[in-house]
PDB file of N, CA and C in Angstrom:
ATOM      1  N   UNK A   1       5.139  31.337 -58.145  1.00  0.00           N
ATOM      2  CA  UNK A   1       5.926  30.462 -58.985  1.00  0.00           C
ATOM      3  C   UNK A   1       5.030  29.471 -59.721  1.00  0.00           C
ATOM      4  N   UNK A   2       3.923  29.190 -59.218  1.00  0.00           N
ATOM      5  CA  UNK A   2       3.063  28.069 -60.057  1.00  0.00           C
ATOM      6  C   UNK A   2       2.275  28.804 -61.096  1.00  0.00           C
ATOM      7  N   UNK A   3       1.932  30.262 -60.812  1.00  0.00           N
ATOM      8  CA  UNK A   3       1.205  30.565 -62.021  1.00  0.00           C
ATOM      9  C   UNK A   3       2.341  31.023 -62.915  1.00  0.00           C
ATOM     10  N   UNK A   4       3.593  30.998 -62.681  1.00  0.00           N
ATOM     11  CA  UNK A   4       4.848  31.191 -64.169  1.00  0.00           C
ATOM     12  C   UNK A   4       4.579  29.695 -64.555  1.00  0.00           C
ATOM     13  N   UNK A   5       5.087  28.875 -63.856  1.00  0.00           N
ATOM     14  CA  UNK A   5       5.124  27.286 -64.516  1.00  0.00           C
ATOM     15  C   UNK A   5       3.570  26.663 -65.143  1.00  0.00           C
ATOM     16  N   UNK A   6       2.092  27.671 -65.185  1.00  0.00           N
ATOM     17  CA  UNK A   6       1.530  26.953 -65.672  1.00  0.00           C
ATOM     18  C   UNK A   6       1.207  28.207 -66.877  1.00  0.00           C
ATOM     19  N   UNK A   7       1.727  29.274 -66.499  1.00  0.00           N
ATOM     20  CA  UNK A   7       1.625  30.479 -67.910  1.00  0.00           C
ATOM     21  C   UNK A   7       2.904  29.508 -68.951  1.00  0.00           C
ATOM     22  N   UNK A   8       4.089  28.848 -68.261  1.00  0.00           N
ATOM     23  CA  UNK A   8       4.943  28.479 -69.260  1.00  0.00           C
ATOM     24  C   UNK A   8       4.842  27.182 -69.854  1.00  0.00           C
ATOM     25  N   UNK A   9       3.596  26.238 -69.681  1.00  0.00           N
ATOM     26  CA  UNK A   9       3.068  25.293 -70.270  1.00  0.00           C
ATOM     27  C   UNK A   9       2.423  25.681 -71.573  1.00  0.00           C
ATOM     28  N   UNK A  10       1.342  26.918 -71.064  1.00  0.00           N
ATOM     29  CA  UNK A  10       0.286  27.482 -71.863  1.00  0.00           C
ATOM     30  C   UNK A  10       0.930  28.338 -73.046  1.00  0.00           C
ATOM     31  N   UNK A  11       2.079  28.246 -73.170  1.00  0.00           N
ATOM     32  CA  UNK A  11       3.302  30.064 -74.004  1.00  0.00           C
ATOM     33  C   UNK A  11       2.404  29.411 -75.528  1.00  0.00           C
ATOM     34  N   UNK A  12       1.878  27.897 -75.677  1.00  0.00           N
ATOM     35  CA  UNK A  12       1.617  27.913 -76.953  1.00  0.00           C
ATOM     36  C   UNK A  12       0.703  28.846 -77.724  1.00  0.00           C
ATOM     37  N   UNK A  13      -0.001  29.440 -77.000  1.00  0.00           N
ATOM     38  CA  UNK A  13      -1.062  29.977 -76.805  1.00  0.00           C
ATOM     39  C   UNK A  13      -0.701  31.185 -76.228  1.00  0.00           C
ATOM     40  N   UNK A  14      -0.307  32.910 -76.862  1.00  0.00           N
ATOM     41  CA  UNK A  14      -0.001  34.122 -76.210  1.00  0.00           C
ATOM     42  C   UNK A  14      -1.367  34.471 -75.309  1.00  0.00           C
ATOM     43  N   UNK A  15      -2.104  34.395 -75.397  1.00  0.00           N
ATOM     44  CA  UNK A  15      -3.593  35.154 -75.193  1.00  0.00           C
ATOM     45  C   UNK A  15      -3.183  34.638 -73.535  1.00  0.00           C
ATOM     46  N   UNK A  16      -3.495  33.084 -73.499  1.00  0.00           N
ATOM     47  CA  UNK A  16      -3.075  32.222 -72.002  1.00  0.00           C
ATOM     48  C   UNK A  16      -2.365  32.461 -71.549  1.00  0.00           C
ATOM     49  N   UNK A  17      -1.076  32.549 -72.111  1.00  0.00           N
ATOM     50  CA  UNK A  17       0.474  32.743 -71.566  1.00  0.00           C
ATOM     51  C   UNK A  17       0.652  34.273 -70.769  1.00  0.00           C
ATOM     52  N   UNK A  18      -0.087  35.414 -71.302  1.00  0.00           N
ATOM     53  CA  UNK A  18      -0.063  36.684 -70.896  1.00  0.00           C
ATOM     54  C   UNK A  18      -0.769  36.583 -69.865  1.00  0.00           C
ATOM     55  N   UNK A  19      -2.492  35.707 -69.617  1.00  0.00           N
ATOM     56  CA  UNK A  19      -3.073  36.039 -68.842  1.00  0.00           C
ATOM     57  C   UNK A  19      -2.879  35.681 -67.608  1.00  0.00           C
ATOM     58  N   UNK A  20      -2.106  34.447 -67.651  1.00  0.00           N
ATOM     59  CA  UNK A  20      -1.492  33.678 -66.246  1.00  0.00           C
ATOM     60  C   UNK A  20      -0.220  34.298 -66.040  1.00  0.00           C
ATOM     61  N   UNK A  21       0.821  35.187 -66.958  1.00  0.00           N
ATOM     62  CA  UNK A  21       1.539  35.710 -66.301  1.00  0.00           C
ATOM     63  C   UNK A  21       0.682  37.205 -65.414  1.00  0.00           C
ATOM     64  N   UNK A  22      -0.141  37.618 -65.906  1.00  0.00           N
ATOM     65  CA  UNK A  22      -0.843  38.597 -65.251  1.00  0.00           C
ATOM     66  C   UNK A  22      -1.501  38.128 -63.770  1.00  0.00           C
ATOM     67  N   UNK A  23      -1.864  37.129 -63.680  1.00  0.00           N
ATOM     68  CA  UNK A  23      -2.208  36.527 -62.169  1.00  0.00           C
ATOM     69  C   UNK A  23      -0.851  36.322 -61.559  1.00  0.00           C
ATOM     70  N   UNK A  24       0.233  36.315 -61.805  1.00  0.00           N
ATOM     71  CA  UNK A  24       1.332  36.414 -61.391  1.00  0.00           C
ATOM     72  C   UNK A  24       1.890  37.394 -61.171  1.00  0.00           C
ATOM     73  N   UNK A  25       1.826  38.256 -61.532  1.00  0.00           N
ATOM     74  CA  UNK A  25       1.641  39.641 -61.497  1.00  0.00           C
ATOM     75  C   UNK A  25       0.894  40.140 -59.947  1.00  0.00           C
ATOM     76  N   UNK A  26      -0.047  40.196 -60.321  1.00  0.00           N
ATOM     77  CA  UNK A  26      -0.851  40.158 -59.101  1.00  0.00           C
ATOM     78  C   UNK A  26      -0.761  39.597 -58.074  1.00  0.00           C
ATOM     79  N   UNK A  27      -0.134  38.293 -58.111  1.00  0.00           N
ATOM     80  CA  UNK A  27       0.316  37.542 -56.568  1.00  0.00           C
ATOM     81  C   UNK A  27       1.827  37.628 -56.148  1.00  0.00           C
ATOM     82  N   UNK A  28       2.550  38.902 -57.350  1.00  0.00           N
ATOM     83  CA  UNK A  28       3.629  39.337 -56.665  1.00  0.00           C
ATOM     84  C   UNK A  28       3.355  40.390 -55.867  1.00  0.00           C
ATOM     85  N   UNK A  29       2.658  41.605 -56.387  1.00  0.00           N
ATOM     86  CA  UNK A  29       2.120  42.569 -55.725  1.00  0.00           C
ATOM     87  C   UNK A  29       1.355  42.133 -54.489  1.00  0.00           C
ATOM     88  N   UNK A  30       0.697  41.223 -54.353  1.00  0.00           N
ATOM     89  CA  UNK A  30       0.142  40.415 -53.138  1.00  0.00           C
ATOM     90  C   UNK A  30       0.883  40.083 -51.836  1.00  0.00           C
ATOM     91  N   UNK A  31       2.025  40.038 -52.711  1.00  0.00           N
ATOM     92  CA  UNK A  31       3.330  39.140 -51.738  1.00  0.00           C
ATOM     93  C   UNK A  31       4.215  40.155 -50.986  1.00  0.00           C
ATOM     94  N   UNK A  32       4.186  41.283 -51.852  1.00  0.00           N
ATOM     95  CA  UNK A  32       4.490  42.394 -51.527  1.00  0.00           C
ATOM     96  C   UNK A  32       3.791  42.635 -50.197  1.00  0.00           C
ATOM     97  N   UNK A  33       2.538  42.940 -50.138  1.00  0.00           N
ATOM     98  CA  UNK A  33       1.702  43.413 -48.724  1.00  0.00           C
ATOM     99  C   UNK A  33       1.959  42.646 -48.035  1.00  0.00           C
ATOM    100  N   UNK A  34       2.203  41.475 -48.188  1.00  0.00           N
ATOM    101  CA  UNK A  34       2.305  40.827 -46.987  1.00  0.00           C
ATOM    102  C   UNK A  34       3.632  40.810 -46.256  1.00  0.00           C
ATOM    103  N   UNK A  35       4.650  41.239 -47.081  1.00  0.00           N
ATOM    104  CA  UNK A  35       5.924  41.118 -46.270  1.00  0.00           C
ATOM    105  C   UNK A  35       5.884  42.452 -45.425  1.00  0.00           C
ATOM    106  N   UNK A  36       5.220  43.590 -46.504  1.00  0.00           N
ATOM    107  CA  UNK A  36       4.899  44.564 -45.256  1.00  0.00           C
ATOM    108  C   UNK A  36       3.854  44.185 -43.942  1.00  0.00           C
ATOM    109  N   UNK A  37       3.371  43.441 -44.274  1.00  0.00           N
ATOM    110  CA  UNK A  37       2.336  43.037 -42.772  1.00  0.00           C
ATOM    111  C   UNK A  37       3.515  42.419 -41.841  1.00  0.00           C
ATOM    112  N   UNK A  38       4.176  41.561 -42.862  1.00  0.00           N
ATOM    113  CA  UNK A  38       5.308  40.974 -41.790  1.00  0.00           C
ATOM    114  C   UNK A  38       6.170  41.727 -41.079  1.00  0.00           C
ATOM    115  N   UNK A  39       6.758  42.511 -41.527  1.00  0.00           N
ATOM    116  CA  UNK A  39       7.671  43.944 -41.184  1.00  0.00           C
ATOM    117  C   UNK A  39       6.756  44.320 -39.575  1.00  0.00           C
ATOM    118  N   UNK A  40       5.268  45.202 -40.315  1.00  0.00           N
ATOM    119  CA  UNK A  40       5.036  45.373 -39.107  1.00  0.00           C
ATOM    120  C   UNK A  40       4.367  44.972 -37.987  1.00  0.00           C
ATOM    121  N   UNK A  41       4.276  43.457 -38.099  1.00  0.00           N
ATOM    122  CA  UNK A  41       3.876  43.250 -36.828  1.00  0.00           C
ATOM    123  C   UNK A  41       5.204  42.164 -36.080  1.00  0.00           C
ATOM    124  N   UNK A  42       6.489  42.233 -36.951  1.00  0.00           N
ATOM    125  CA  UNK A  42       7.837  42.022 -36.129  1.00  0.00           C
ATOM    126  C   UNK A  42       8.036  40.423 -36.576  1.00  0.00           C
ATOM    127  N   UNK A  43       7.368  40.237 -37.672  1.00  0.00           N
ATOM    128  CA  UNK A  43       7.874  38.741 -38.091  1.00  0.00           C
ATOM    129  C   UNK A  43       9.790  38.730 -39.108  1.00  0.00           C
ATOM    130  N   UNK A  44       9.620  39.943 -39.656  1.00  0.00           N
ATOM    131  CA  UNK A  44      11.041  40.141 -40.141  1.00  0.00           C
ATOM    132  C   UNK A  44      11.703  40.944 -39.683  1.00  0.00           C
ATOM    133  N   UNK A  45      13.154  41.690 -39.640  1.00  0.00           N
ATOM    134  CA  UNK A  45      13.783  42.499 -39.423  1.00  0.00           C
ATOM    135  C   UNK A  45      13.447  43.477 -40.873  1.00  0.00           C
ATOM    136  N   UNK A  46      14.138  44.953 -40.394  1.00  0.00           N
ATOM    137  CA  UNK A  46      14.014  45.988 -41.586  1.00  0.00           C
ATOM    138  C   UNK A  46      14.633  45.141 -42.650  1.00  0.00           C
ATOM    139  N   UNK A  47      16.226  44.974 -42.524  1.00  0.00           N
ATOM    140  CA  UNK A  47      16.871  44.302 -43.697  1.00  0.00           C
ATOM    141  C   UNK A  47      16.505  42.920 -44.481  1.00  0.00           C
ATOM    142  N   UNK A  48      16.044  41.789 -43.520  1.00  0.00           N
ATOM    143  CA  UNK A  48      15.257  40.975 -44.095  1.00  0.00           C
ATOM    144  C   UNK A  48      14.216  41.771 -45.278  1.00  0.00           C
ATOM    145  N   UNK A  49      13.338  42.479 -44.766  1.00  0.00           N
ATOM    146  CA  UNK A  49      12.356  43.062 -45.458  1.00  0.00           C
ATOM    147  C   UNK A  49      12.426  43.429 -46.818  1.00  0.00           C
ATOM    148  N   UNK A  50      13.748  44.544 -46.642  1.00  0.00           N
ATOM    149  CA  UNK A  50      14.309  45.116 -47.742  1.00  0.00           C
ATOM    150  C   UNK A  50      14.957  44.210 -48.755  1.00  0.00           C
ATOM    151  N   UNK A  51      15.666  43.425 -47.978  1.00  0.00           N
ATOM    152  CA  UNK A  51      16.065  42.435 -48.912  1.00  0.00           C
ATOM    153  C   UNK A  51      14.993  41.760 -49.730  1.00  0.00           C
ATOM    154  N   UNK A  52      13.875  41.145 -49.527  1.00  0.00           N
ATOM    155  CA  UNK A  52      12.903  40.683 -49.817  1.00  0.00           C
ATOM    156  C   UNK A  52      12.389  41.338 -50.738  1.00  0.00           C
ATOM    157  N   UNK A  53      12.369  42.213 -50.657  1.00  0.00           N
ATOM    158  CA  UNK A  53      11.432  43.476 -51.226  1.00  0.00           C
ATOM    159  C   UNK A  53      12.144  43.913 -53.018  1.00  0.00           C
ATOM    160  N   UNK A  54      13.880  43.941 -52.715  1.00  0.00           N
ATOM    161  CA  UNK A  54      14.261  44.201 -53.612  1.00  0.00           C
ATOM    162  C   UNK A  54      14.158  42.831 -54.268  1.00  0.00           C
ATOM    163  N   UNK A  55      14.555  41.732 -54.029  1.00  0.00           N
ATOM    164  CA  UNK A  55      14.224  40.468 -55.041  1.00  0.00           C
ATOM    165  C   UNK A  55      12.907  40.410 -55.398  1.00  0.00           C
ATOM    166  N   UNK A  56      11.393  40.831 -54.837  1.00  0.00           N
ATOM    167  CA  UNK A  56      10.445  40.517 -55.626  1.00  0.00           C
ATOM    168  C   UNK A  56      10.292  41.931 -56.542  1.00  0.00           C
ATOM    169  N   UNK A  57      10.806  43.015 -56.603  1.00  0.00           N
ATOM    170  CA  UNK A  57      10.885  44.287 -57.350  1.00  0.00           C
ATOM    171  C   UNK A  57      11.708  43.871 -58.910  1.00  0.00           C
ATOM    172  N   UNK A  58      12.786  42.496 -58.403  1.00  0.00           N
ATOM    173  CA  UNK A  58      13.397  41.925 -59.622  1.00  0.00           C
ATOM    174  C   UNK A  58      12.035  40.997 -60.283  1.00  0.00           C
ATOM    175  N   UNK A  59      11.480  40.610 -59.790  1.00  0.00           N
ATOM    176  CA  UNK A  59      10.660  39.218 -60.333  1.00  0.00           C
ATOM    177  C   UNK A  59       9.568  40.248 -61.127  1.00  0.00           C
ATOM    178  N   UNK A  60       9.510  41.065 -60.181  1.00  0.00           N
ATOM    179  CA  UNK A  60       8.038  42.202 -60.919  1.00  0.00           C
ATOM    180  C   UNK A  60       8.625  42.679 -62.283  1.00  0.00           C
ATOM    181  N   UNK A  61      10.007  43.330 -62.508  1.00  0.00           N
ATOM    182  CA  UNK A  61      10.383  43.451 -63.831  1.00  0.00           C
ATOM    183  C   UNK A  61      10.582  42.597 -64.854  1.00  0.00           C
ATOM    184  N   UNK A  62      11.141  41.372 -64.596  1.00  0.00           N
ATOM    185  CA  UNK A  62      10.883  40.073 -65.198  1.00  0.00           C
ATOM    186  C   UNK A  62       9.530  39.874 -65.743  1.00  0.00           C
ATOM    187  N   UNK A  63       8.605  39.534 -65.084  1.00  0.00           N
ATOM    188  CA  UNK A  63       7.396  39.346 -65.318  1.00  0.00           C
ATOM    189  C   UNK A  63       6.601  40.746 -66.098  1.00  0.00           C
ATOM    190  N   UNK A  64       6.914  41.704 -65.680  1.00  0.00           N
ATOM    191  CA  UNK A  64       6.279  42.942 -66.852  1.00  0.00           C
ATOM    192  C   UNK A  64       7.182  42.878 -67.899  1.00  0.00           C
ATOM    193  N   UNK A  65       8.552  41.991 -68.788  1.00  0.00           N
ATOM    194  CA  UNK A  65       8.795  42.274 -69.417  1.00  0.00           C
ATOM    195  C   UNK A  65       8.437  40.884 -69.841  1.00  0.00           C
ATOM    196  N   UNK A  66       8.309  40.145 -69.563  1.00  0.00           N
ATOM    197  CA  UNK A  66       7.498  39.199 -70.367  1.00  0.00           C
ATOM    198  C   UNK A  66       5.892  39.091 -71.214  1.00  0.00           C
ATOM    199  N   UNK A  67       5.443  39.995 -69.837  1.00  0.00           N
ATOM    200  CA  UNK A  67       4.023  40.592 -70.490  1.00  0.00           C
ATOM    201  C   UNK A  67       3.723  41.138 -71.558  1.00  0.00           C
ATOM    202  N   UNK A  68       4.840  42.518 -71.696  1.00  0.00           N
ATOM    203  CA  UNK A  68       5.130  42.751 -72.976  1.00  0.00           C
ATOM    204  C   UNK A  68       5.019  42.545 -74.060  1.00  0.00           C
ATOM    205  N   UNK A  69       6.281  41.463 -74.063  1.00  0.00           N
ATOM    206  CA  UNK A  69       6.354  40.824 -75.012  1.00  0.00           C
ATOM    207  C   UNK A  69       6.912  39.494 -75.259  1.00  0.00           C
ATOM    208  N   UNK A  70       5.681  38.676 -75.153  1.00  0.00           N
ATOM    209  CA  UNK A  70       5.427  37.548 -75.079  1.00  0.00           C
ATOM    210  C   UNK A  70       5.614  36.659 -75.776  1.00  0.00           C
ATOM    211  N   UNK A  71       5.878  37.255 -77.229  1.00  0.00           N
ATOM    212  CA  UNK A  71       6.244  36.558 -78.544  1.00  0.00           C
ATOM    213  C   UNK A  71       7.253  36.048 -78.491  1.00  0.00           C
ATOM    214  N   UNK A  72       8.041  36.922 -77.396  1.00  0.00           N
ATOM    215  CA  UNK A  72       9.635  36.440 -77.213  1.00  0.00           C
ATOM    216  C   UNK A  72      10.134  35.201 -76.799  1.00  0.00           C
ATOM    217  N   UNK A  73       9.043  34.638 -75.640  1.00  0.00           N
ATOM    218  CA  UNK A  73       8.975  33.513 -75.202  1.00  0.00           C
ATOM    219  C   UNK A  73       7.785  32.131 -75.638  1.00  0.00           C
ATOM    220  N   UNK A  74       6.975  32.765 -76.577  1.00  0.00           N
ATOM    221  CA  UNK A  74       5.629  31.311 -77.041  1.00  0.00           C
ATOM    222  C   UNK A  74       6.515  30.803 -78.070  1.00  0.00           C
ATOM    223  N   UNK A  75       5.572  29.441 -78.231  1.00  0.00           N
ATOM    224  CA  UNK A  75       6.209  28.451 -78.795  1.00  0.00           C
ATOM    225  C   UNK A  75       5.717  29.260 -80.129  1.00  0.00           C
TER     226      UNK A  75
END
């Protein structure tokens, strides 16, 4: 969430705005492994998991469609 709020300071600027949503990017996919680490060593239940899993699968499409197209959102 902090690298959206500092990609959405930077939107004046596409070049910035893409590249910090792209580290965001990356620390969703990040976030991802780790809920599977959580899964298996019994910190969540399956459904917790899944649940989890499908809300950051929403944030990942969000964020690749911003990547996109970015024009949509710079100042």
């Amino acid at each position: 969430v902090a690298n959206i709020a500092e990609a959405w300071r930077k939107r004046k600027y596409i070049k910035s705005f893409v590249c910090k949503l792209i580290d965001s990017y990356g620390e969703e996919g990040e976030t991802e492994v780790w809920l599977d680490m959580s899964l298996d060593c019994g910190y969540l239940t399956k459904e917790k998991h899944l649940y989890l899993l499908e809300k950051y699968e929403e944030v990942s499409k969000m964020l690749h469609s911003m990547i996109n197209r970015p024009e949509k959102f710079c100042i």
